[in-house]
PDB file of N, CA and C in Angstrom:
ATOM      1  N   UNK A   1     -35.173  -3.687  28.949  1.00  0.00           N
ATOM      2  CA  UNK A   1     -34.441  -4.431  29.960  1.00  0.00           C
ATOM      3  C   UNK A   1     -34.038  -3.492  31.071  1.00  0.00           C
ATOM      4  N   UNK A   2     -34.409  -3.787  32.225  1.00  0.00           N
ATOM      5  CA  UNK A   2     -34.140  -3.119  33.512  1.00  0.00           C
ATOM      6  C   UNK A   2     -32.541  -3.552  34.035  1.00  0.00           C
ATOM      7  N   UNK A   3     -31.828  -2.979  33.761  1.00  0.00           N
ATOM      8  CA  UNK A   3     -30.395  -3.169  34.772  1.00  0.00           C
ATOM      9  C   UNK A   3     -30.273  -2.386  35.896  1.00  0.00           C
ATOM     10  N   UNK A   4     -30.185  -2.916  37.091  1.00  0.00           N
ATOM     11  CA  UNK A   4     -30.045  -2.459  38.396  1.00  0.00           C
ATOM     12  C   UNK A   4     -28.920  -1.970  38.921  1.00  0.00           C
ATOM     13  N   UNK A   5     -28.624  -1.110  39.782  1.00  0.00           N
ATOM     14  CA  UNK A   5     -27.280  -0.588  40.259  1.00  0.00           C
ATOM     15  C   UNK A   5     -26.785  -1.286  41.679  1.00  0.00           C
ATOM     16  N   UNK A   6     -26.193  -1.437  41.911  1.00  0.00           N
ATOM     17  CA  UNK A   6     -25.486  -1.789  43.437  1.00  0.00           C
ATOM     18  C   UNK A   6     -24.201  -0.851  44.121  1.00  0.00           C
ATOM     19  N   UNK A   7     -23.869  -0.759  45.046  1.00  0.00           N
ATOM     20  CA  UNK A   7     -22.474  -0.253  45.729  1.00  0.00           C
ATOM     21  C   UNK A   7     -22.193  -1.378  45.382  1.00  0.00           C
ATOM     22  N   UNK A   8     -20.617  -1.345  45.024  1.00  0.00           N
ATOM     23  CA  UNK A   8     -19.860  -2.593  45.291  1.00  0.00           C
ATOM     24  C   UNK A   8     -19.183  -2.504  46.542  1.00  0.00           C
ATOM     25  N   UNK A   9     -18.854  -1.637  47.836  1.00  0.00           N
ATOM     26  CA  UNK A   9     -18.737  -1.963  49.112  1.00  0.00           C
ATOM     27  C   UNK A   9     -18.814  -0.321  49.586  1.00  0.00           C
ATOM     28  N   UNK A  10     -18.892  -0.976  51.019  1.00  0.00           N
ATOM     29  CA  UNK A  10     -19.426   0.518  51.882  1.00  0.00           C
ATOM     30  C   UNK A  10     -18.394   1.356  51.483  1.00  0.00           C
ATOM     31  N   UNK A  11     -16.998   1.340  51.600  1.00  0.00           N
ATOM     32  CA  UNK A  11     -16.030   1.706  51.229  1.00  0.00           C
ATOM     33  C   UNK A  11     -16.028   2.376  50.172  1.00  0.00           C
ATOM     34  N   UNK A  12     -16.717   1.935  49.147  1.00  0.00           N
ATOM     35  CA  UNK A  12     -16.469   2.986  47.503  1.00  0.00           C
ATOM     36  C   UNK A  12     -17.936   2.959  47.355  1.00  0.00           C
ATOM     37  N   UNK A  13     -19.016   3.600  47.702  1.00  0.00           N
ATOM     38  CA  UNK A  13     -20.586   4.026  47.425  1.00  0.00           C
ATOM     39  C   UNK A  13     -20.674   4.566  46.385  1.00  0.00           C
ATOM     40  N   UNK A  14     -19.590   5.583  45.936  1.00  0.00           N
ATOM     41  CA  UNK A  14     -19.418   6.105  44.580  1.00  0.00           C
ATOM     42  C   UNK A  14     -19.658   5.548  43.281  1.00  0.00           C
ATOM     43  N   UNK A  15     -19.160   4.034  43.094  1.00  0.00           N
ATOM     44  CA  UNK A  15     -18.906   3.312  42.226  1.00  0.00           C
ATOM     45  C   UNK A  15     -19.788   2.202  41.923  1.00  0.00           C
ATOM     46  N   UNK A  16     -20.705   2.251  41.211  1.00  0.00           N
ATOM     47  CA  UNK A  16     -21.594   0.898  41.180  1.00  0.00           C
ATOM     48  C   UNK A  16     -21.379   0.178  40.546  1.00  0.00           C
ATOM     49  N   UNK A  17     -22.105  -1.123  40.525  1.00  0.00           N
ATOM     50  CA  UNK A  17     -22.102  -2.393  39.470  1.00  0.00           C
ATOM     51  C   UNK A  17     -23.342  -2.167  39.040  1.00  0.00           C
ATOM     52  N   UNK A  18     -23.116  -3.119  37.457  1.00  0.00           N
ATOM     53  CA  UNK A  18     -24.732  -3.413  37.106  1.00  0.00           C
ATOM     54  C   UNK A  18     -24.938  -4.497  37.824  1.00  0.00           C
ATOM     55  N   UNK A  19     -26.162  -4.770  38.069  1.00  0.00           N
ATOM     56  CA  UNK A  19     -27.243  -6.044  38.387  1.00  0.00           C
ATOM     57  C   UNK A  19     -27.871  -6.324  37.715  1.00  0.00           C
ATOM     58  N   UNK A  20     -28.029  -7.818  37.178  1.00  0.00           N
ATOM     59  CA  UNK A  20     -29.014  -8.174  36.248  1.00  0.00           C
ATOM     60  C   UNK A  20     -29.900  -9.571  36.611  1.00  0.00           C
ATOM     61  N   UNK A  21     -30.852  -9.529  36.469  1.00  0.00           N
ATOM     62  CA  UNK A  21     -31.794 -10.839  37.403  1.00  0.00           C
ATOM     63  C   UNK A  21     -31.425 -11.930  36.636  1.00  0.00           C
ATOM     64  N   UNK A  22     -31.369 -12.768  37.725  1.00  0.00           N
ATOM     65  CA  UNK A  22     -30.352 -14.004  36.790  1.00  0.00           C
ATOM     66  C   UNK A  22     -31.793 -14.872  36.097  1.00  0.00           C
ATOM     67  N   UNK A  23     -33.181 -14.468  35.910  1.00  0.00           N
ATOM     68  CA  UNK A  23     -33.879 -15.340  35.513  1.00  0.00           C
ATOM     69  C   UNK A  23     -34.053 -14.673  34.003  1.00  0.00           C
ATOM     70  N   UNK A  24     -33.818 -13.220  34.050  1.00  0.00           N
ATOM     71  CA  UNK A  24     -33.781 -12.660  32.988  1.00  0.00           C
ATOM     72  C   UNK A  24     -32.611 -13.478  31.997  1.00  0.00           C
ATOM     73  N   UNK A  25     -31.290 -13.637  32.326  1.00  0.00           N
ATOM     74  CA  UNK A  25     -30.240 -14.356  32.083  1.00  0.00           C
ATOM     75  C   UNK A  25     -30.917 -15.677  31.001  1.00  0.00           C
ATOM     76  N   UNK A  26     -31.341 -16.153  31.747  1.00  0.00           N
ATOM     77  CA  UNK A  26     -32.408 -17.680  31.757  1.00  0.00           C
ATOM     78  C   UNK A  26     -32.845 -17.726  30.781  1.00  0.00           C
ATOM     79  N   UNK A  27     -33.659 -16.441  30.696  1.00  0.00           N
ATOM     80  CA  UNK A  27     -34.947 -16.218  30.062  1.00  0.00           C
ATOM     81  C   UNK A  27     -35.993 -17.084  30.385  1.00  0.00           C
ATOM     82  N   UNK A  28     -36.197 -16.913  31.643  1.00  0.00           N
ATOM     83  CA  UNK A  28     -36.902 -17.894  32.480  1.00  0.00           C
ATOM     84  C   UNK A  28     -36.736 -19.360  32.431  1.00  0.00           C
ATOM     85  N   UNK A  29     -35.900 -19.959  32.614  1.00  0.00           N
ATOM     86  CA  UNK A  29     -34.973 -21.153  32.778  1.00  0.00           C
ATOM     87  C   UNK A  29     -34.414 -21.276  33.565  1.00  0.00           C
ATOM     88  N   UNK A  30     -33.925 -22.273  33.435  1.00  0.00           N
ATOM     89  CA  UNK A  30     -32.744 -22.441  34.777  1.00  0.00           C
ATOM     90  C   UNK A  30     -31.238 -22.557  34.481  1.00  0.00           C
ATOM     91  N   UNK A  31     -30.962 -22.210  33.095  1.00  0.00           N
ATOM     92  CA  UNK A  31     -29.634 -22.292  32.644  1.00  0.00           C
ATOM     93  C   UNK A  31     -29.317 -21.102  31.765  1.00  0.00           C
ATOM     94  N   UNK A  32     -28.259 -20.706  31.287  1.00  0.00           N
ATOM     95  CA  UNK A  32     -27.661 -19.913  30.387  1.00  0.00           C
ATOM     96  C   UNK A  32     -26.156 -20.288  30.314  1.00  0.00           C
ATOM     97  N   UNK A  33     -26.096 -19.769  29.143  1.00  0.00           N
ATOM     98  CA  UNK A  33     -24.287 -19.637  28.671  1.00  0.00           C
ATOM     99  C   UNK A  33     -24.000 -18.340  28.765  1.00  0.00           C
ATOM    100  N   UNK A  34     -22.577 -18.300  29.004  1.00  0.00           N
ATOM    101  CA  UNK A  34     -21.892 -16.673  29.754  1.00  0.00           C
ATOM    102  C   UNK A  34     -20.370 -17.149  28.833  1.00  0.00           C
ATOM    103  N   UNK A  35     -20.800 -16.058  27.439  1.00  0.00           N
ATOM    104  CA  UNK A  35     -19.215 -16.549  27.397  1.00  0.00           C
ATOM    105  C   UNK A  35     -18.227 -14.951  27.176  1.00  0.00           C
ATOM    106  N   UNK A  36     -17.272 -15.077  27.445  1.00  0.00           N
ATOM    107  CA  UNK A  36     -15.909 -14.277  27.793  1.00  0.00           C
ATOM    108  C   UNK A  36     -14.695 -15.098  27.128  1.00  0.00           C
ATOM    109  N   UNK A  37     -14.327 -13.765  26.199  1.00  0.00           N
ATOM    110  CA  UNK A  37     -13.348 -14.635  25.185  1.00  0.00           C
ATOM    111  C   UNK A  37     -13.602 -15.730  24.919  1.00  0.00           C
ATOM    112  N   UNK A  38     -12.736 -16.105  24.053  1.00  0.00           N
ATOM    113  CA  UNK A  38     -13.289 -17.955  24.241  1.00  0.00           C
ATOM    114  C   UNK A  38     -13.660 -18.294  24.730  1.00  0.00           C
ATOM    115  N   UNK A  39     -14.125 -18.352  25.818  1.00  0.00           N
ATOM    116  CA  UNK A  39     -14.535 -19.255  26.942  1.00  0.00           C
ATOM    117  C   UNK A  39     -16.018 -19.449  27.091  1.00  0.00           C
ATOM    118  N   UNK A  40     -16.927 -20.494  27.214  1.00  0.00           N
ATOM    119  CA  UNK A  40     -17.716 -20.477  27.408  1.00  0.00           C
ATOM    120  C   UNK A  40     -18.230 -21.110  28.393  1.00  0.00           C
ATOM    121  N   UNK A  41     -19.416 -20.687  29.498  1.00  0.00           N
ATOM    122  CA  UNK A  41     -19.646 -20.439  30.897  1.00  0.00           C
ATOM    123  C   UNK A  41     -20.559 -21.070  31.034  1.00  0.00           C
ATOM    124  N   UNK A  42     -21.399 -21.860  31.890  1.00  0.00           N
ATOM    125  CA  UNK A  42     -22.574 -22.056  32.012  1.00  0.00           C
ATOM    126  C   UNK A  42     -23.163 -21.789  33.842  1.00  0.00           C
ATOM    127  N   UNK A  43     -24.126 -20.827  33.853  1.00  0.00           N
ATOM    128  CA  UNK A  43     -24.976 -20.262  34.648  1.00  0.00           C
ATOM    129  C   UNK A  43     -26.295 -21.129  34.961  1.00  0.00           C
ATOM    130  N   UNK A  44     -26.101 -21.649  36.215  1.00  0.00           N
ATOM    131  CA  UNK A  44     -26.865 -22.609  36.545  1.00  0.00           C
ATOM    132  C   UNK A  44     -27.961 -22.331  38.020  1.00  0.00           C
ATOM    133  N   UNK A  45     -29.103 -21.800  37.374  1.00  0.00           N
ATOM    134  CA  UNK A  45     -30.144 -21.791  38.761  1.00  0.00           C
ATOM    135  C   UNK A  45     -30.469 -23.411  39.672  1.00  0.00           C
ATOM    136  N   UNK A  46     -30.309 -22.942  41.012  1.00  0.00           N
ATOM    137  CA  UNK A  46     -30.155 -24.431  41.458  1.00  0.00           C
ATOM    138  C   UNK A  46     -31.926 -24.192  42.084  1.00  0.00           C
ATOM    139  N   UNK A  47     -32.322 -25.169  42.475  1.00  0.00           N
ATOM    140  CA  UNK A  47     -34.070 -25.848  42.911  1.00  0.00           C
ATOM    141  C   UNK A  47     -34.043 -24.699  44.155  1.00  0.00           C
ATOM    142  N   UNK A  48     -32.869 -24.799  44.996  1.00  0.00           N
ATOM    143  CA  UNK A  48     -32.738 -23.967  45.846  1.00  0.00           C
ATOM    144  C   UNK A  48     -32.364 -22.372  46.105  1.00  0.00           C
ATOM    145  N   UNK A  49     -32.146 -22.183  44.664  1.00  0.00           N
ATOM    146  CA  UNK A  49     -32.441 -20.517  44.015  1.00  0.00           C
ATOM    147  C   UNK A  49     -31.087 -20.190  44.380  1.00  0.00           C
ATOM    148  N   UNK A  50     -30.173 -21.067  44.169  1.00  0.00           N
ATOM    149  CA  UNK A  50     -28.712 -20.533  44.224  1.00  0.00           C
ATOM    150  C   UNK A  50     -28.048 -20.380  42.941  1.00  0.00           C
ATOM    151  N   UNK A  51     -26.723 -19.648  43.027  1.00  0.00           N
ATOM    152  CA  UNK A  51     -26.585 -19.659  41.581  1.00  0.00           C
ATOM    153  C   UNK A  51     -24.864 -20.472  41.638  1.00  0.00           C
ATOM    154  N   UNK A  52     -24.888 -21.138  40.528  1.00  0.00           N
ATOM    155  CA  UNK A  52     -23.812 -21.841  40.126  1.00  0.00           C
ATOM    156  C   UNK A  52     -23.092 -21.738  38.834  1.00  0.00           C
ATOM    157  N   UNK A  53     -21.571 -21.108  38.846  1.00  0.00           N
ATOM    158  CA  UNK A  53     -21.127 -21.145  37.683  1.00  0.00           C
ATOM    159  C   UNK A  53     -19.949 -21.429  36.803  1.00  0.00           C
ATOM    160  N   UNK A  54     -20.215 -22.741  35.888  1.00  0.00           N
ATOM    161  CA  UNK A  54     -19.014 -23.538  35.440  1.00  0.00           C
ATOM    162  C   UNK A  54     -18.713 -23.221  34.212  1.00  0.00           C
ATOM    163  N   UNK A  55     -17.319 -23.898  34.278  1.00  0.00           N
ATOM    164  CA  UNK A  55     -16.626 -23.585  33.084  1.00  0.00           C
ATOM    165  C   UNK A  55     -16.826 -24.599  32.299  1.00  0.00           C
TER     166      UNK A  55
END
């Protein structure tokens, strides 16, 4: 699995995020669950390649 780096702003270049391709997420789909603590998330690729995400 490839995880990607980003700046999180011009301001702190130092400090990156991971990036992860949201189709990987998918697993080539258009949905996934994202859960955090209890909570469970759903990650939604839209027709228009946007991403949407509910609780």
């Amino acid at each position: 699995m490839t995880v990607h780096t980003l700046p999180t702003s011009a301001t702190s270049a130092s400090r990156v995020l991971p990036a992860h391709e949201a189709s990987r997420l998918t697993e080539g789909g258009d949905q996934a669950h994202i859960v955090l603590g209890d909570q469970t998330y759903t990650l939604r690729i839209t027709r228009a390649g946007k991403l949407i995400l509910t609780k």
